[in-house]
N, C-alpha and C. Protein backbone atom coordinates (compact mmCIF):
# COMPACT_ATOMS: atom_id res chain seq x y z
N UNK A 1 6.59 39.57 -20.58
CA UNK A 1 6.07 38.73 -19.53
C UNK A 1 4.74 38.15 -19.99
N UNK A 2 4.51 37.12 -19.76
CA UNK A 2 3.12 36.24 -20.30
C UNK A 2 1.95 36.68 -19.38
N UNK A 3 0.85 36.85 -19.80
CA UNK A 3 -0.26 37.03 -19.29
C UNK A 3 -1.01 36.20 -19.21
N UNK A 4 -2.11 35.88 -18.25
CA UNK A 4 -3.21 34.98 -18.27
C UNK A 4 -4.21 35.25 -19.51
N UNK A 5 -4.65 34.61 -20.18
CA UNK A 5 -5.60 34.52 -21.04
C UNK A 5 -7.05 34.68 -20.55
N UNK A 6 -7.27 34.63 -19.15
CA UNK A 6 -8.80 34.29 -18.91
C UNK A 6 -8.88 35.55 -17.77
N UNK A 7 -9.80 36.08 -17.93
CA UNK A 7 -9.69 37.67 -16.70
C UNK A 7 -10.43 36.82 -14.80
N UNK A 8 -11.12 35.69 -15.43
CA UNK A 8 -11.51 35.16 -14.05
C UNK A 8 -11.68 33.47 -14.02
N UNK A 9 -11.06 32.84 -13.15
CA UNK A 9 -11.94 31.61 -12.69
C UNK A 9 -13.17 30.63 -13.46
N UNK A 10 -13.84 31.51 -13.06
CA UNK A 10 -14.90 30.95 -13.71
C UNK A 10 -14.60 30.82 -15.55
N UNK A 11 -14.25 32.03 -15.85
CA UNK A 11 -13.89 32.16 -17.08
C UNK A 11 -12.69 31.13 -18.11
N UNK A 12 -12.41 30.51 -17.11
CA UNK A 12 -11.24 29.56 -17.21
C UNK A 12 -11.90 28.43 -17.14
N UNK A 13 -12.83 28.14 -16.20
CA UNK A 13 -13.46 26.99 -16.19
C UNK A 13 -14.31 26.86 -17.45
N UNK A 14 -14.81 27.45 -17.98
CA UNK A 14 -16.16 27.43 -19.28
C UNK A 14 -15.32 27.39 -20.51
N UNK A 15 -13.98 28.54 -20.71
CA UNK A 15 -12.95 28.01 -22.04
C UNK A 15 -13.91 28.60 -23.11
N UNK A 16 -14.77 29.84 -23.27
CA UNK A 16 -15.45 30.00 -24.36
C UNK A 16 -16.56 29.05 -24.63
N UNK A 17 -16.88 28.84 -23.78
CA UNK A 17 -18.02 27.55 -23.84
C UNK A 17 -17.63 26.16 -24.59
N UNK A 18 -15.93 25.70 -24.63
CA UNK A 18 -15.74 24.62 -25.27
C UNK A 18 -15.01 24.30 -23.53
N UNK A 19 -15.36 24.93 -22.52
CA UNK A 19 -14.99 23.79 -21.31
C UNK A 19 -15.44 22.17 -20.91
N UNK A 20 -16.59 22.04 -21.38
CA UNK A 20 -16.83 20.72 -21.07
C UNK A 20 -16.09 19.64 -21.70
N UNK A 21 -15.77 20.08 -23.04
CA UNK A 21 -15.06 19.06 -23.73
C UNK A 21 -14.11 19.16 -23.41
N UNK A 22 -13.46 20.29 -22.73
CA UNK A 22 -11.67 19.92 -22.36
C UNK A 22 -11.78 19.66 -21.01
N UNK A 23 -12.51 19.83 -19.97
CA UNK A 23 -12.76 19.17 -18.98
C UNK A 23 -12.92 17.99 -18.91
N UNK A 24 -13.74 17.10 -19.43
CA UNK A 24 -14.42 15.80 -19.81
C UNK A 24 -12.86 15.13 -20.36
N UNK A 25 -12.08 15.60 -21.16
CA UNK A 25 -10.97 15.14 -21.86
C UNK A 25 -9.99 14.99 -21.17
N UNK A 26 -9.71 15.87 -20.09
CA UNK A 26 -8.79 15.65 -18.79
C UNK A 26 -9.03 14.53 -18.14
N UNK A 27 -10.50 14.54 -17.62
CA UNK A 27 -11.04 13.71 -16.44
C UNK A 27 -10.66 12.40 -17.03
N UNK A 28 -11.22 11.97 -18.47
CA UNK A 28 -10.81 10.69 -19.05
C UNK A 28 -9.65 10.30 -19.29
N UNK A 29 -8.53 11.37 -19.58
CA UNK A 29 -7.47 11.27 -19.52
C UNK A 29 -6.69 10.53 -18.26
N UNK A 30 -7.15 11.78 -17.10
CA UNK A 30 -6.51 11.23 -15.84
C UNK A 30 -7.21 9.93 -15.73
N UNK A 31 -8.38 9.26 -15.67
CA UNK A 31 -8.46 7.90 -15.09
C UNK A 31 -8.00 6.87 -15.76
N UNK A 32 -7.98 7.23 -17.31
CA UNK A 32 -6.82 6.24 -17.92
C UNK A 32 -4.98 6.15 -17.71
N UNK A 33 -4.69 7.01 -17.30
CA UNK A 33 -3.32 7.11 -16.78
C UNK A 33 -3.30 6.37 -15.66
N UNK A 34 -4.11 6.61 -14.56
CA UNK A 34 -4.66 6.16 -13.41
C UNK A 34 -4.77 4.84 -13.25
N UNK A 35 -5.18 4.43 -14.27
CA UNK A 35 -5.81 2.67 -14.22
C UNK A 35 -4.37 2.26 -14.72
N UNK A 36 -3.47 2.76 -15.85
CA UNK A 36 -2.11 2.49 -16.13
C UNK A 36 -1.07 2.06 -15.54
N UNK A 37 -1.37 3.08 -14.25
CA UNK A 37 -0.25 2.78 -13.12
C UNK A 37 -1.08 1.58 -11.95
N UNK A 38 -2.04 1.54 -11.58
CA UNK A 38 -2.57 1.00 -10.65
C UNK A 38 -2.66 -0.46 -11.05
N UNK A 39 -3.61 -0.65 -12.27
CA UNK A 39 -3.89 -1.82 -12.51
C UNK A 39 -2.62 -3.03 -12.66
N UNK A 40 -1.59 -2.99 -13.40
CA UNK A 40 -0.44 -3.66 -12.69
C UNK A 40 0.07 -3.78 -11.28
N UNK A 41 0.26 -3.03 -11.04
CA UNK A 41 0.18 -3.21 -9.17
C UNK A 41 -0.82 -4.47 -8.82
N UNK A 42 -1.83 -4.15 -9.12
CA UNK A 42 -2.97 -4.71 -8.63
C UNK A 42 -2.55 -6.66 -9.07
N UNK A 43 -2.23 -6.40 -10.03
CA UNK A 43 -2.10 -7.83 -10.85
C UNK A 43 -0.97 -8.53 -10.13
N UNK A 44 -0.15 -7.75 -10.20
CA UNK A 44 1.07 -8.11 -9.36
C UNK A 44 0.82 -8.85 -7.95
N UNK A 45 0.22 -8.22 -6.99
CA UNK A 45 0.12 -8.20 -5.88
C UNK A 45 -0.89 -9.42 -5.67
N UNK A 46 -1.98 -9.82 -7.05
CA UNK A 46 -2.90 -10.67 -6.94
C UNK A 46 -1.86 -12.32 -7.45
N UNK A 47 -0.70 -11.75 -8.20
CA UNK A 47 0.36 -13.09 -8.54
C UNK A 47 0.98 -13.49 -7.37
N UNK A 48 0.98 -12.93 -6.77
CA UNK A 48 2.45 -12.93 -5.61
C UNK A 48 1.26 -13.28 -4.46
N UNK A 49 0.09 -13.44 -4.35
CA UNK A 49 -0.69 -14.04 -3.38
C UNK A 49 -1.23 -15.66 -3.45
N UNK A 50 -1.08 -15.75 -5.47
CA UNK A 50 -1.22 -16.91 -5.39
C UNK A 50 0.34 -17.78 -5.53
N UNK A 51 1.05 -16.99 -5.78
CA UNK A 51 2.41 -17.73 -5.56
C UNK A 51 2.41 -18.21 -4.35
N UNK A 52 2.16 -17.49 -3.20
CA UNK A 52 2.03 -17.48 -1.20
C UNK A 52 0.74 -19.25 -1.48
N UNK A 53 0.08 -18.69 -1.78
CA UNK A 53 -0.64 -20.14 -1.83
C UNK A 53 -0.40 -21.36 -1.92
N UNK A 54 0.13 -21.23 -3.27
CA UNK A 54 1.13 -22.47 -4.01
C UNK A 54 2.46 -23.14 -3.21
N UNK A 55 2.90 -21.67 -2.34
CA UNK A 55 4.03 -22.42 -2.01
C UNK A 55 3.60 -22.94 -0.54
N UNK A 56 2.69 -22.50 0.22
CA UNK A 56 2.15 -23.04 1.26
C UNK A 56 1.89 -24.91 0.70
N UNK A 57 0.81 -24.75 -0.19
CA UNK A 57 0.27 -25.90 -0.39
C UNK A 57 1.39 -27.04 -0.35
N UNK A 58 2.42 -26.79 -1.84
CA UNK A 58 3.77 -27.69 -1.82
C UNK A 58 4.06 -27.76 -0.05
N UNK A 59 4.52 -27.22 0.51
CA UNK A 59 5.19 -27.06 1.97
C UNK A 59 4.59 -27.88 2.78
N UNK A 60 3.69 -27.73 2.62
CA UNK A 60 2.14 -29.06 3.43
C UNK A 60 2.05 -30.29 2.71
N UNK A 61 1.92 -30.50 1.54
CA UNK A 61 2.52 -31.88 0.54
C UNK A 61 3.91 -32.46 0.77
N UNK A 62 4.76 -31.33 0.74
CA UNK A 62 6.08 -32.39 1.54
C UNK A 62 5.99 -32.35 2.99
N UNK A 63 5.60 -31.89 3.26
CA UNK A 63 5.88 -32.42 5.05
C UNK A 63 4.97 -33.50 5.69
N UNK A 64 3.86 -33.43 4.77
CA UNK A 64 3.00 -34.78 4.85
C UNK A 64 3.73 -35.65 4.46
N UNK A 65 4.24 -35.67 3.25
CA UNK A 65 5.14 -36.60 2.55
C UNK A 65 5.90 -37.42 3.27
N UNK A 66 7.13 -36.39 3.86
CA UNK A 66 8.14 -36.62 4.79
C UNK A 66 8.02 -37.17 5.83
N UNK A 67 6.63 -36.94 6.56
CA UNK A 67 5.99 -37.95 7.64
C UNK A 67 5.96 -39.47 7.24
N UNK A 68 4.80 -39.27 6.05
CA UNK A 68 4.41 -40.64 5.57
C UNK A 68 5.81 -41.46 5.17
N UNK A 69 6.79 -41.07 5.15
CA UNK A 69 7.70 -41.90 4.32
C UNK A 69 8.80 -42.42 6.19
N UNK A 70 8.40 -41.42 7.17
CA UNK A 70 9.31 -41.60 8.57
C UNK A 70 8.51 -42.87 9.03
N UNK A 71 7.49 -43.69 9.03
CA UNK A 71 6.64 -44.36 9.77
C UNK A 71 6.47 -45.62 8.88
């Protein structure tokens, strides 16, 4: 059966006194994974708002259009 390596908590947190660097290495880790998944989303959602724009604008150009051409 496997045993824990560290007798406490705290002792787990410090790692022989090389915790900061594997702490620090996580933390950077996770916010680059983080930004991986998010930041597309983000891009996405910023395309698809100016698509909503674009197609408003056209929609208002022809229906002006369509006026100007009834009269």
């Amino acid at each position: 059966m496997p045993s824990f390596k560290f007798d406490s908590l705290a002792e787990f947190i410090h790692m022989s006194g090389h915790g900061i660097y594997v702490w620090s290495c996580t933390a950077i880790a996770l916010v680059l994974l983080t930004a991986l998944i998010v930041h597309p989303l983000w891009l996405r959602k910023r395309q698809l708002q100016k698509l909503r724009q674009q197609q408003a604008v056209l929609a208002a150009q022809l229906s002006q259009h369509q006026q100007e051409n009834q009269t």
